[in-house]
ModelCIF file with pLDDT and N, C-alpha, C, O atoms, coordinates in Angstrom:
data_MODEL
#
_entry.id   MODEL 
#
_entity.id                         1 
_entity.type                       polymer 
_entity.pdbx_number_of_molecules   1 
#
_entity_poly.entity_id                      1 
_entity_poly.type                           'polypeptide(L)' 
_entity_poly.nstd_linkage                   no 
_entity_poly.nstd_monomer                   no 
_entity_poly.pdbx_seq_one_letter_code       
;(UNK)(UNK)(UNK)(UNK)(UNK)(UNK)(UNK)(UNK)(UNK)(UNK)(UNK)(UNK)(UNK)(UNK)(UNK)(UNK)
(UNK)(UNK)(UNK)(UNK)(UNK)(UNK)(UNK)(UNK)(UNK)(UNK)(UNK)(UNK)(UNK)(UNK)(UNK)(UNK)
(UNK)(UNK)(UNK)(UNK)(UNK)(UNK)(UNK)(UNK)(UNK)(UNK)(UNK)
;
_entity_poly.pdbx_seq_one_letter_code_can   XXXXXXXXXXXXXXXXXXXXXXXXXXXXXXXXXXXXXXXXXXX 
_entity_poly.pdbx_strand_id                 A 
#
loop_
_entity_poly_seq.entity_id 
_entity_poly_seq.num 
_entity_poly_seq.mon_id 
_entity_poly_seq.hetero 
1 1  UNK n 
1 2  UNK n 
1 3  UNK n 
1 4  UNK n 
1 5  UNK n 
1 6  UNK n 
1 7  UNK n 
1 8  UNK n 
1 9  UNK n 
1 10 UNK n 
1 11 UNK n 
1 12 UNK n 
1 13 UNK n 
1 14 UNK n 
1 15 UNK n 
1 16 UNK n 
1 17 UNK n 
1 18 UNK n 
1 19 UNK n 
1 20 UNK n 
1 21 UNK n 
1 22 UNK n 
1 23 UNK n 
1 24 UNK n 
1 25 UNK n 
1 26 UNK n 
1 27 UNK n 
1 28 UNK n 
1 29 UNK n 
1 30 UNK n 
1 31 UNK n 
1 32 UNK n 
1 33 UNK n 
1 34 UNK n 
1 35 UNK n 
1 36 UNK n 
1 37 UNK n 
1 38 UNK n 
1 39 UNK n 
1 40 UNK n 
1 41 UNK n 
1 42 UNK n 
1 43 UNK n 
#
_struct_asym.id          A 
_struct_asym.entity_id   1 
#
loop_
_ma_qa_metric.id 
_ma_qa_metric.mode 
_ma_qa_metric.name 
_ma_qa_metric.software_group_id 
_ma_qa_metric.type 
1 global pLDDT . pLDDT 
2 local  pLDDT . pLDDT 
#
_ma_qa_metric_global.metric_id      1 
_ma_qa_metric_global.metric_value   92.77 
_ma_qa_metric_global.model_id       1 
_ma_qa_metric_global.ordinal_id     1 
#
loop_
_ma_qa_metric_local.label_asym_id 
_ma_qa_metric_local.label_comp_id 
_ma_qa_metric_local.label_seq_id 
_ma_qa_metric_local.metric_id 
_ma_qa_metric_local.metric_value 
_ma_qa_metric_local.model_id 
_ma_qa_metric_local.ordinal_id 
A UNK 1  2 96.00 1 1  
A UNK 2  2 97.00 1 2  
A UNK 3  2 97.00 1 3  
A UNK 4  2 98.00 1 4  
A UNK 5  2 97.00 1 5  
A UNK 6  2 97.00 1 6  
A UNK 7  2 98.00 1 7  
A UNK 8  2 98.00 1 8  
A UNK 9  2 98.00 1 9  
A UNK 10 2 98.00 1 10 
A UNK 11 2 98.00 1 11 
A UNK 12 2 98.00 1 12 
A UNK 13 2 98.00 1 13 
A UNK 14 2 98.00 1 14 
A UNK 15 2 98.00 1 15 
A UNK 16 2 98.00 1 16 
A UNK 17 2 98.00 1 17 
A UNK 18 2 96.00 1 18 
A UNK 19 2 95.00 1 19 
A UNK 20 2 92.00 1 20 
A UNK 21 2 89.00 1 21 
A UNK 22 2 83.00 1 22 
A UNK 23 2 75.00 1 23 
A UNK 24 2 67.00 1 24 
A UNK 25 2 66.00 1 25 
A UNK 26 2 67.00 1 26 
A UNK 27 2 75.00 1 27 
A UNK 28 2 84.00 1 28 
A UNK 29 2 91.00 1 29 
A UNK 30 2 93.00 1 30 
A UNK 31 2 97.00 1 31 
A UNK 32 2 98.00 1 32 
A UNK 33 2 98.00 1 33 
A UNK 34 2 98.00 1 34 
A UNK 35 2 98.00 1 35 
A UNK 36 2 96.00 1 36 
A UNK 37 2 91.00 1 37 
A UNK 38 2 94.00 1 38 
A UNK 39 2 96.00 1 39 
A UNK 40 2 97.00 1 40 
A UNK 41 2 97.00 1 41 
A UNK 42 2 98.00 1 42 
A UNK 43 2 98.00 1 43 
#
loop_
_atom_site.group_PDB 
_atom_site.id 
_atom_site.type_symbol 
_atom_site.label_atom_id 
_atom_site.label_alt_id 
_atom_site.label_comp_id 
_atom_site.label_asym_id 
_atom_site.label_entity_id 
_atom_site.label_seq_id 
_atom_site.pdbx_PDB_ins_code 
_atom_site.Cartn_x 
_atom_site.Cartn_y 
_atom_site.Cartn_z 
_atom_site.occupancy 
_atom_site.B_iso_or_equiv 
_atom_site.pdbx_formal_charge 
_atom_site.auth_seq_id 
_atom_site.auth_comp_id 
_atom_site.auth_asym_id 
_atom_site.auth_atom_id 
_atom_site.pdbx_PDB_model_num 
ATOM 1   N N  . UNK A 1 1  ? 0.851  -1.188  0.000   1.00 96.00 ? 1  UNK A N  1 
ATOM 2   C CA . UNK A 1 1  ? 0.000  0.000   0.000   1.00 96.00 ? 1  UNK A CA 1 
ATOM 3   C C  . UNK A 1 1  ? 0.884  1.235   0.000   1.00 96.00 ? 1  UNK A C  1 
ATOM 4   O O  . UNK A 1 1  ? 1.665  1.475   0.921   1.00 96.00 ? 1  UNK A O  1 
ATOM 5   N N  . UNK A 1 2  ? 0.759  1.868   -0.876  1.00 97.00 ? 2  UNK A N  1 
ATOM 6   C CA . UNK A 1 2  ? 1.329  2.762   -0.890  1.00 97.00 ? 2  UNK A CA 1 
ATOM 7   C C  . UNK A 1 2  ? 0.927  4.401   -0.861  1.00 97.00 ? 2  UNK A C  1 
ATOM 8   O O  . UNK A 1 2  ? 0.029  4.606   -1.678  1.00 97.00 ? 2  UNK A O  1 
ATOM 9   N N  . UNK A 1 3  ? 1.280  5.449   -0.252  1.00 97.00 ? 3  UNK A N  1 
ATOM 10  C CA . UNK A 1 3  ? 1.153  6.694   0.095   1.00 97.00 ? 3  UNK A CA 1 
ATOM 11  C C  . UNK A 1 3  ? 1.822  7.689   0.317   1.00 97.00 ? 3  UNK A C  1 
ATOM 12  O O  . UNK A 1 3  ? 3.028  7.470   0.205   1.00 97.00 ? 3  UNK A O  1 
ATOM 13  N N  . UNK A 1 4  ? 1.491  8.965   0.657   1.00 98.00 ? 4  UNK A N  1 
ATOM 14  C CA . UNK A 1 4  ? 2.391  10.169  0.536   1.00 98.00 ? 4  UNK A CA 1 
ATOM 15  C C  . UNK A 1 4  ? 2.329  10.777  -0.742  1.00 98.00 ? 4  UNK A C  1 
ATOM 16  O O  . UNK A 1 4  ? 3.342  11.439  -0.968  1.00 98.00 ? 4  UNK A O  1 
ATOM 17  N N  . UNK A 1 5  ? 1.332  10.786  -1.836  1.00 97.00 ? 5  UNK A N  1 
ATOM 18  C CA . UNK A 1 5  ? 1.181  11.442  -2.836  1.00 97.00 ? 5  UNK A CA 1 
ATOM 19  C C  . UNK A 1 5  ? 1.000  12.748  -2.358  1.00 97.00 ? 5  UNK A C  1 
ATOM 20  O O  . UNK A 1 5  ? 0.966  13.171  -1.202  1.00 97.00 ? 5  UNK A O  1 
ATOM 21  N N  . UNK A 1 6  ? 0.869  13.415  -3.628  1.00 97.00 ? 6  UNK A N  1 
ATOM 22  C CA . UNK A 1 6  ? -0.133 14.558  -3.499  1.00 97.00 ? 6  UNK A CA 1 
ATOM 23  C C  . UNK A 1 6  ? 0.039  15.854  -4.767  1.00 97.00 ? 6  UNK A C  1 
ATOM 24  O O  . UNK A 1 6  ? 0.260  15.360  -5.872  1.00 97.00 ? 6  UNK A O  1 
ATOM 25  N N  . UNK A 1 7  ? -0.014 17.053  -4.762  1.00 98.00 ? 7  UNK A N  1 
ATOM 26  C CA . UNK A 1 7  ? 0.251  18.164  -5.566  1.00 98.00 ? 7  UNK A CA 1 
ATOM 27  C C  . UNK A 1 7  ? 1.257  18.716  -5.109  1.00 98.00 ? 7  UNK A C  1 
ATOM 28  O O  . UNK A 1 7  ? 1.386  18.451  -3.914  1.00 98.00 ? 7  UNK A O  1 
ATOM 29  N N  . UNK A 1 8  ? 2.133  19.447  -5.553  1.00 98.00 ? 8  UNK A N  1 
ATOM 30  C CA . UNK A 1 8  ? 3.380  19.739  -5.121  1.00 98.00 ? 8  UNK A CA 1 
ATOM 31  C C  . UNK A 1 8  ? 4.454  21.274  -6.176  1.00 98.00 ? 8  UNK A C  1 
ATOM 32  O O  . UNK A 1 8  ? 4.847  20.926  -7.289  1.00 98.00 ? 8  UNK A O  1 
ATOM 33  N N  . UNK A 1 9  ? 4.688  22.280  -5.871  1.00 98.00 ? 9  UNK A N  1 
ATOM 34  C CA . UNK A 1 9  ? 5.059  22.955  -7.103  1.00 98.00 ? 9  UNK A CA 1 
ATOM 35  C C  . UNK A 1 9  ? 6.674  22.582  -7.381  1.00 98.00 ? 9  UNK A C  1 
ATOM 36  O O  . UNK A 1 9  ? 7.161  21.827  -6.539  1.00 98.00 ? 9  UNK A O  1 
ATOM 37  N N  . UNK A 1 10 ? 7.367  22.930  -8.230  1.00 98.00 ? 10 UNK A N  1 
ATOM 38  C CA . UNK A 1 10 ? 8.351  22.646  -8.794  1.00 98.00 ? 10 UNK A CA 1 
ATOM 39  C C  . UNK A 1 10 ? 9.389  22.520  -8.021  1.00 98.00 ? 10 UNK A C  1 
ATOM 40  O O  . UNK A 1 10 ? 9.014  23.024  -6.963  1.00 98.00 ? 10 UNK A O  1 
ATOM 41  N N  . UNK A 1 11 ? 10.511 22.144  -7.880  1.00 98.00 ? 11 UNK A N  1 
ATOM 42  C CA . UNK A 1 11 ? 11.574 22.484  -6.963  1.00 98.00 ? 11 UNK A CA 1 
ATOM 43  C C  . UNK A 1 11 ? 11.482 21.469  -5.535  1.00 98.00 ? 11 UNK A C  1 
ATOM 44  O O  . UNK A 1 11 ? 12.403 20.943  -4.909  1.00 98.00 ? 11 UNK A O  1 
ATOM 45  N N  . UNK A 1 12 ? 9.765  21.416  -5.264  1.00 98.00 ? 12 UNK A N  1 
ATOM 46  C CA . UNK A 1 12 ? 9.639  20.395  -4.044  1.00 98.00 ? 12 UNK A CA 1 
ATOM 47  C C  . UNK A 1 12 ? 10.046 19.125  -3.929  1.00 98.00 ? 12 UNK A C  1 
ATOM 48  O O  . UNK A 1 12 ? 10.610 18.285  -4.630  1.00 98.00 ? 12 UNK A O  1 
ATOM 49  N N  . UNK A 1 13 ? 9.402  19.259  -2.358  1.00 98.00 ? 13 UNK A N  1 
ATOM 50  C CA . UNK A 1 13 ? 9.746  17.190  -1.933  1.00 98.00 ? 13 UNK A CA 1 
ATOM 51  C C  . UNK A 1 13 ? 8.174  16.834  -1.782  1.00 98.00 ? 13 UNK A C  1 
ATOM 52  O O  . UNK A 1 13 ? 7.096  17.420  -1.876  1.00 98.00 ? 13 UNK A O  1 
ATOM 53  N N  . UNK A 1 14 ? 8.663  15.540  -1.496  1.00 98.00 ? 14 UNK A N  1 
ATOM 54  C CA . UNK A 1 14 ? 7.521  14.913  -1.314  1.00 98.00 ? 14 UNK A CA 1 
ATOM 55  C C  . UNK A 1 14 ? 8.441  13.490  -1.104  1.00 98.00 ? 14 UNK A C  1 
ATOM 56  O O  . UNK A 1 14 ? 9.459  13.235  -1.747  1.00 98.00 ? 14 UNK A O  1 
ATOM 57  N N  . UNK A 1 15 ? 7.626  12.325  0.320   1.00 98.00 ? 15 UNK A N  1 
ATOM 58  C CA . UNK A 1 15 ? 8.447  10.727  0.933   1.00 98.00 ? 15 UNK A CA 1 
ATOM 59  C C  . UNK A 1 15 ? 7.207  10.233  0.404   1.00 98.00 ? 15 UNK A C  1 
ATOM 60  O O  . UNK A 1 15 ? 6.051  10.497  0.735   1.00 98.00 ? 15 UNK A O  1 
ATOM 61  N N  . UNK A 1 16 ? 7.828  9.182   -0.807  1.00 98.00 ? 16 UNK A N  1 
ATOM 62  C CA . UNK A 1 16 ? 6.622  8.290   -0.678  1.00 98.00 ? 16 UNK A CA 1 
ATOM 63  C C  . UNK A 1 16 ? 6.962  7.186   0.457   1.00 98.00 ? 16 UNK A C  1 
ATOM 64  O O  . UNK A 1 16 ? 8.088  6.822   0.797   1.00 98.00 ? 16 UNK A O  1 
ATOM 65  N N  . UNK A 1 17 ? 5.595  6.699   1.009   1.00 98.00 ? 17 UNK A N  1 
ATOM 66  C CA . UNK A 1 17 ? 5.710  5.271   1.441   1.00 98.00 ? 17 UNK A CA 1 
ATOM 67  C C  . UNK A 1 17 ? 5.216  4.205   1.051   1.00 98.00 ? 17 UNK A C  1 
ATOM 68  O O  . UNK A 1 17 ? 4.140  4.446   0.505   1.00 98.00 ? 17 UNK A O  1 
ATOM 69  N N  . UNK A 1 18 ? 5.544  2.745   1.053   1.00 96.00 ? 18 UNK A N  1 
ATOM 70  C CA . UNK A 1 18 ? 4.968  1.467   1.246   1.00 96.00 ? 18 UNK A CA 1 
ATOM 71  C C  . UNK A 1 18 ? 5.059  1.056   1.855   1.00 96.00 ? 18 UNK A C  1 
ATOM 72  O O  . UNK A 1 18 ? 6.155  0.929   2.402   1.00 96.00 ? 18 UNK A O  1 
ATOM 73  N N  . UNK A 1 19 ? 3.790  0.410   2.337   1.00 95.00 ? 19 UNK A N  1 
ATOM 74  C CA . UNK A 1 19 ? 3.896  -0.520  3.737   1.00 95.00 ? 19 UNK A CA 1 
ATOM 75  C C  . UNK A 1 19 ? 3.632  -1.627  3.420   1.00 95.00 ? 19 UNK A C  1 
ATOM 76  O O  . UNK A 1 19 ? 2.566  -1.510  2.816   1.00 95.00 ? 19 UNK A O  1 
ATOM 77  N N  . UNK A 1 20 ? 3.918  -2.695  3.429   1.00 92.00 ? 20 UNK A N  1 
ATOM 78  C CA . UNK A 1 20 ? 4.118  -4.369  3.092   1.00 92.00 ? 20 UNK A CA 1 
ATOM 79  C C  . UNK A 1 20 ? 3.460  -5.102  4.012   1.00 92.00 ? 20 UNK A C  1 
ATOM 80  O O  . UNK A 1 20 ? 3.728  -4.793  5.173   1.00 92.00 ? 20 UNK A O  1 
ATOM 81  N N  . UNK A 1 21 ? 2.429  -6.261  3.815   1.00 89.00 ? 21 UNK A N  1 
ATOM 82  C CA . UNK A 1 21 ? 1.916  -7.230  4.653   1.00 89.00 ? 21 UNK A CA 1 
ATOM 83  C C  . UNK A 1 21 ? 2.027  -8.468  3.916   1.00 89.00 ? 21 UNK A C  1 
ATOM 84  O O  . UNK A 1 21 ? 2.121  -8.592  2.695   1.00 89.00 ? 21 UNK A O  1 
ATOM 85  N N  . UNK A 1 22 ? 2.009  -9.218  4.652   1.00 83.00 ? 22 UNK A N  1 
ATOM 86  C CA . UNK A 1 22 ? 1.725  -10.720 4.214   1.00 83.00 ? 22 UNK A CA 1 
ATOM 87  C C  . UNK A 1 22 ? 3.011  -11.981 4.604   1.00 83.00 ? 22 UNK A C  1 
ATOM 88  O O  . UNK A 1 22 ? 3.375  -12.389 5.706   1.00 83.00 ? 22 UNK A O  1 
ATOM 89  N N  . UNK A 1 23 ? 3.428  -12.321 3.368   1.00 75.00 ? 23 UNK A N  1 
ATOM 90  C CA . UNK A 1 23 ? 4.521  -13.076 3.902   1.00 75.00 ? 23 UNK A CA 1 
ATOM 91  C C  . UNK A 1 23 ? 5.635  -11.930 4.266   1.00 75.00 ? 23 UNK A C  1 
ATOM 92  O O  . UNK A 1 23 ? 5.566  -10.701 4.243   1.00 75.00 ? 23 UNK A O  1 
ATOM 93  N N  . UNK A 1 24 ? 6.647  -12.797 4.595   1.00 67.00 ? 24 UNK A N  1 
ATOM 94  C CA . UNK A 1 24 ? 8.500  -12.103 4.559   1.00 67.00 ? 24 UNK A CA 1 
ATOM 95  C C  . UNK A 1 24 ? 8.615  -10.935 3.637   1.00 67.00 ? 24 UNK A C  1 
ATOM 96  O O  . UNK A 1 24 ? 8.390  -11.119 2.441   1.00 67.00 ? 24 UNK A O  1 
ATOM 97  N N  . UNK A 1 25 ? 8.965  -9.671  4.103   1.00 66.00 ? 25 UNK A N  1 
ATOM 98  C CA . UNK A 1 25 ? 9.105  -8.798  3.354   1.00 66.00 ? 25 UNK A CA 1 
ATOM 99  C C  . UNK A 1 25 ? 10.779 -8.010  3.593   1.00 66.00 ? 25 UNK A C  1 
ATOM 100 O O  . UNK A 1 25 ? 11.386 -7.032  3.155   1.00 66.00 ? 25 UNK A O  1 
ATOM 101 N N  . UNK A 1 26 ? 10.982 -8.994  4.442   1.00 67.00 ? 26 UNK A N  1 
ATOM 102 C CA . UNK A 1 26 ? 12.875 -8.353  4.716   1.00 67.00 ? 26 UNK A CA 1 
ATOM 103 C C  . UNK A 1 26 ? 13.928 -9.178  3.732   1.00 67.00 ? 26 UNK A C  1 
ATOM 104 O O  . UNK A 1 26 ? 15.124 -8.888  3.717   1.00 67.00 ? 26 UNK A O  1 
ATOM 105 N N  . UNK A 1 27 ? 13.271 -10.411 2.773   1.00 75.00 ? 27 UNK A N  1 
ATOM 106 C CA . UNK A 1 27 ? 14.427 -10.256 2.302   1.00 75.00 ? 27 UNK A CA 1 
ATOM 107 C C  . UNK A 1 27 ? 14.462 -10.760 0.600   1.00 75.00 ? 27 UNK A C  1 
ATOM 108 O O  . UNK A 1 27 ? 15.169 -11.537 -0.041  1.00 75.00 ? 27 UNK A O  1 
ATOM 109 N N  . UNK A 1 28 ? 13.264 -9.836  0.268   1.00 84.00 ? 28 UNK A N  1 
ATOM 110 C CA . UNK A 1 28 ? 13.009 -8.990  -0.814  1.00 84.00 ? 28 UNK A CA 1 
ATOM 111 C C  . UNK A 1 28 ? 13.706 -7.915  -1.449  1.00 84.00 ? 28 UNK A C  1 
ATOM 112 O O  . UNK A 1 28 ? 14.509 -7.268  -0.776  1.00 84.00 ? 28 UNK A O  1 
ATOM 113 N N  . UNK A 1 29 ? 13.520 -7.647  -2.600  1.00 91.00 ? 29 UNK A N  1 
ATOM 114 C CA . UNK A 1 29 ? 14.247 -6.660  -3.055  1.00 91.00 ? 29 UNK A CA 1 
ATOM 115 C C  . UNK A 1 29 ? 13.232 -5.949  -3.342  1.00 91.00 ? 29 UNK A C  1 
ATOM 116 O O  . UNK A 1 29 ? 12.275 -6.610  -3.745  1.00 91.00 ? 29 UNK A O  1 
ATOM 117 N N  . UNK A 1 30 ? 13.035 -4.506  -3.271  1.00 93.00 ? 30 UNK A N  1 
ATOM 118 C CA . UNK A 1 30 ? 11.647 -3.735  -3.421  1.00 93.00 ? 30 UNK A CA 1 
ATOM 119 C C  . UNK A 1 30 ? 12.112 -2.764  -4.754  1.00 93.00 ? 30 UNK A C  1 
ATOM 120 O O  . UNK A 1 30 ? 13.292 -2.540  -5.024  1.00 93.00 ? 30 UNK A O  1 
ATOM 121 N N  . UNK A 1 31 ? 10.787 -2.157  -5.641  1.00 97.00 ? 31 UNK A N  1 
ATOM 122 C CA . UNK A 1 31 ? 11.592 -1.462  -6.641  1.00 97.00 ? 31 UNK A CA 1 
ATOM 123 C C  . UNK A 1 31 ? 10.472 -0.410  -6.726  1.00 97.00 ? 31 UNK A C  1 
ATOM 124 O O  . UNK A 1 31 ? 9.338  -0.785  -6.428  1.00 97.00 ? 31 UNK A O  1 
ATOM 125 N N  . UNK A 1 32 ? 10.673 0.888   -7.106  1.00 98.00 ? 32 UNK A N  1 
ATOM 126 C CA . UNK A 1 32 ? 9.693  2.383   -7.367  1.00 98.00 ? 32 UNK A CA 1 
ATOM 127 C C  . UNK A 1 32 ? 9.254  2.186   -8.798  1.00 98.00 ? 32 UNK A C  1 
ATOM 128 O O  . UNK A 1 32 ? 10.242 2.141   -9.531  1.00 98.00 ? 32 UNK A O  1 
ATOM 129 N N  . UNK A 1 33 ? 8.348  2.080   -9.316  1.00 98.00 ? 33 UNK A N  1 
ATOM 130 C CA . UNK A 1 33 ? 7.824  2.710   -11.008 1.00 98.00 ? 33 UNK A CA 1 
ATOM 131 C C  . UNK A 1 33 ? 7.147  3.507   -11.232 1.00 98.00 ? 33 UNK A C  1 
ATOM 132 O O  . UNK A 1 33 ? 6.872  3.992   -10.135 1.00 98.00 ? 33 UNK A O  1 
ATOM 133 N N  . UNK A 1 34 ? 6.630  4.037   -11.984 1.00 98.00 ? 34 UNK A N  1 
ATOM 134 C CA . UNK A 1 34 ? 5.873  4.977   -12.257 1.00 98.00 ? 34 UNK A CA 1 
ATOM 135 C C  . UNK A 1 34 ? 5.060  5.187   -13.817 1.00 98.00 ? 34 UNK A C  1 
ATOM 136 O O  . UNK A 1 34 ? 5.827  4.911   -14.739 1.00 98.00 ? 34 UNK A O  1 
ATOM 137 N N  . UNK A 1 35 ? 4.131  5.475   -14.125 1.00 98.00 ? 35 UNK A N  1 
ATOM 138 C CA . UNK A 1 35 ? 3.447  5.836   -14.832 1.00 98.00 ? 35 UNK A CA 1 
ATOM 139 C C  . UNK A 1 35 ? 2.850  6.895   -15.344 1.00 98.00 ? 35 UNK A C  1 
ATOM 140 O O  . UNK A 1 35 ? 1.681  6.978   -14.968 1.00 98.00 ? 35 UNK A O  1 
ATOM 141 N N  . UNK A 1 36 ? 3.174  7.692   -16.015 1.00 96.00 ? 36 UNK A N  1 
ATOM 142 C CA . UNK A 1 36 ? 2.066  8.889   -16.898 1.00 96.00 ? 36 UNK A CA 1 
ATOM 143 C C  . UNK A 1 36 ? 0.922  8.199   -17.627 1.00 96.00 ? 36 UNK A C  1 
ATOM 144 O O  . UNK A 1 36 ? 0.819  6.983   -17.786 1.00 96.00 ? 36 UNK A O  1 
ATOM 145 N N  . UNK A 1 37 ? -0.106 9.334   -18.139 1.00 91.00 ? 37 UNK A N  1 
ATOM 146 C CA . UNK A 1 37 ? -1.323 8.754   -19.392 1.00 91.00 ? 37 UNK A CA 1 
ATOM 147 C C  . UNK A 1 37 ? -0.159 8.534   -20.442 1.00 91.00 ? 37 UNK A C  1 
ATOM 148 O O  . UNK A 1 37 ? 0.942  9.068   -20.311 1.00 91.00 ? 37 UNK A O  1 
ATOM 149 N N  . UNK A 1 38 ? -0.537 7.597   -21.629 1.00 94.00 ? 38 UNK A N  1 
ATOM 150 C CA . UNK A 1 38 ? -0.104 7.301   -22.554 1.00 94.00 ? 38 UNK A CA 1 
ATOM 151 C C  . UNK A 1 38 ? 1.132  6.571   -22.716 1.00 94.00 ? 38 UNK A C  1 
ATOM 152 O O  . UNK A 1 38 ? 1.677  6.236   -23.768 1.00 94.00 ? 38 UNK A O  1 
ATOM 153 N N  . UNK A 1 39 ? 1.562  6.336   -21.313 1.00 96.00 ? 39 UNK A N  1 
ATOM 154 C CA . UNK A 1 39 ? 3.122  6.094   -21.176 1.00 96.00 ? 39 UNK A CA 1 
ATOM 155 C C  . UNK A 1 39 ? 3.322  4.453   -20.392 1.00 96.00 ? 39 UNK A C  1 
ATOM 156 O O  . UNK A 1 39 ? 2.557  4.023   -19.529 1.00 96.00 ? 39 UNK A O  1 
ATOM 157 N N  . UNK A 1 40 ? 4.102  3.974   -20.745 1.00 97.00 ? 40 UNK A N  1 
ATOM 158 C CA . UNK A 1 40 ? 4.485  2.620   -20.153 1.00 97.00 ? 40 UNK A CA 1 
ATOM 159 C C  . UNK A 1 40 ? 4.930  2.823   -18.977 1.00 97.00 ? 40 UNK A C  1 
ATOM 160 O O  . UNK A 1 40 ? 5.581  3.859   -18.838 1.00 97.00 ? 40 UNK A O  1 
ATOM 161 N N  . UNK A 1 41 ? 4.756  2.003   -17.854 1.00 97.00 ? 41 UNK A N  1 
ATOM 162 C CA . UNK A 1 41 ? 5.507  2.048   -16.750 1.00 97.00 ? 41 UNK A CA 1 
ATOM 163 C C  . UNK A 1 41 ? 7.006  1.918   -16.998 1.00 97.00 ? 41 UNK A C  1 
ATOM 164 O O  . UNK A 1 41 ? 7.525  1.259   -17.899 1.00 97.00 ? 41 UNK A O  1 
ATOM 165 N N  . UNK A 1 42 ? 7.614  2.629   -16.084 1.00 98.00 ? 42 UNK A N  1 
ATOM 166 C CA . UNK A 1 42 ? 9.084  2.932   -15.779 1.00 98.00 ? 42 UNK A CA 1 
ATOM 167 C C  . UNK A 1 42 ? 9.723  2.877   -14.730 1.00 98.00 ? 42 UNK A C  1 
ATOM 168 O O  . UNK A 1 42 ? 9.552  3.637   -13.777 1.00 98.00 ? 42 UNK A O  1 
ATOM 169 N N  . UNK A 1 43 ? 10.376 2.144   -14.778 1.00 98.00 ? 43 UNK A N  1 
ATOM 170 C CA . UNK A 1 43 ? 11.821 1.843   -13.716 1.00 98.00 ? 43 UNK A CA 1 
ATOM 171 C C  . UNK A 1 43 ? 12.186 3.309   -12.944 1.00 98.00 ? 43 UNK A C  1 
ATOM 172 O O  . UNK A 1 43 ? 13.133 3.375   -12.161 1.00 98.00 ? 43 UNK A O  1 
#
């Protein structure tokens, strides 16, 4: 689950988080992507 979005103007921050349930999550490798409209997800 993930959070900490939001609107933000140029120059800013912003922490995303994820929080993980279920099995073992310590010894995973975790990774960020992202998406625009029209656009493939990205590394």
């Amino acid at each position: 689950v993930e959070s900490g979005g939001g609107l933000v103007q140029a120059g800013g921050s912003l922490r995303l988080s994820c929080a993980a349930s279920g099995r073992t999550f310590s010894n995973t490798p975790m990774g960020w992507f992202r998406q625009s409209p029209g656009k493939e997800r990205e590394f």
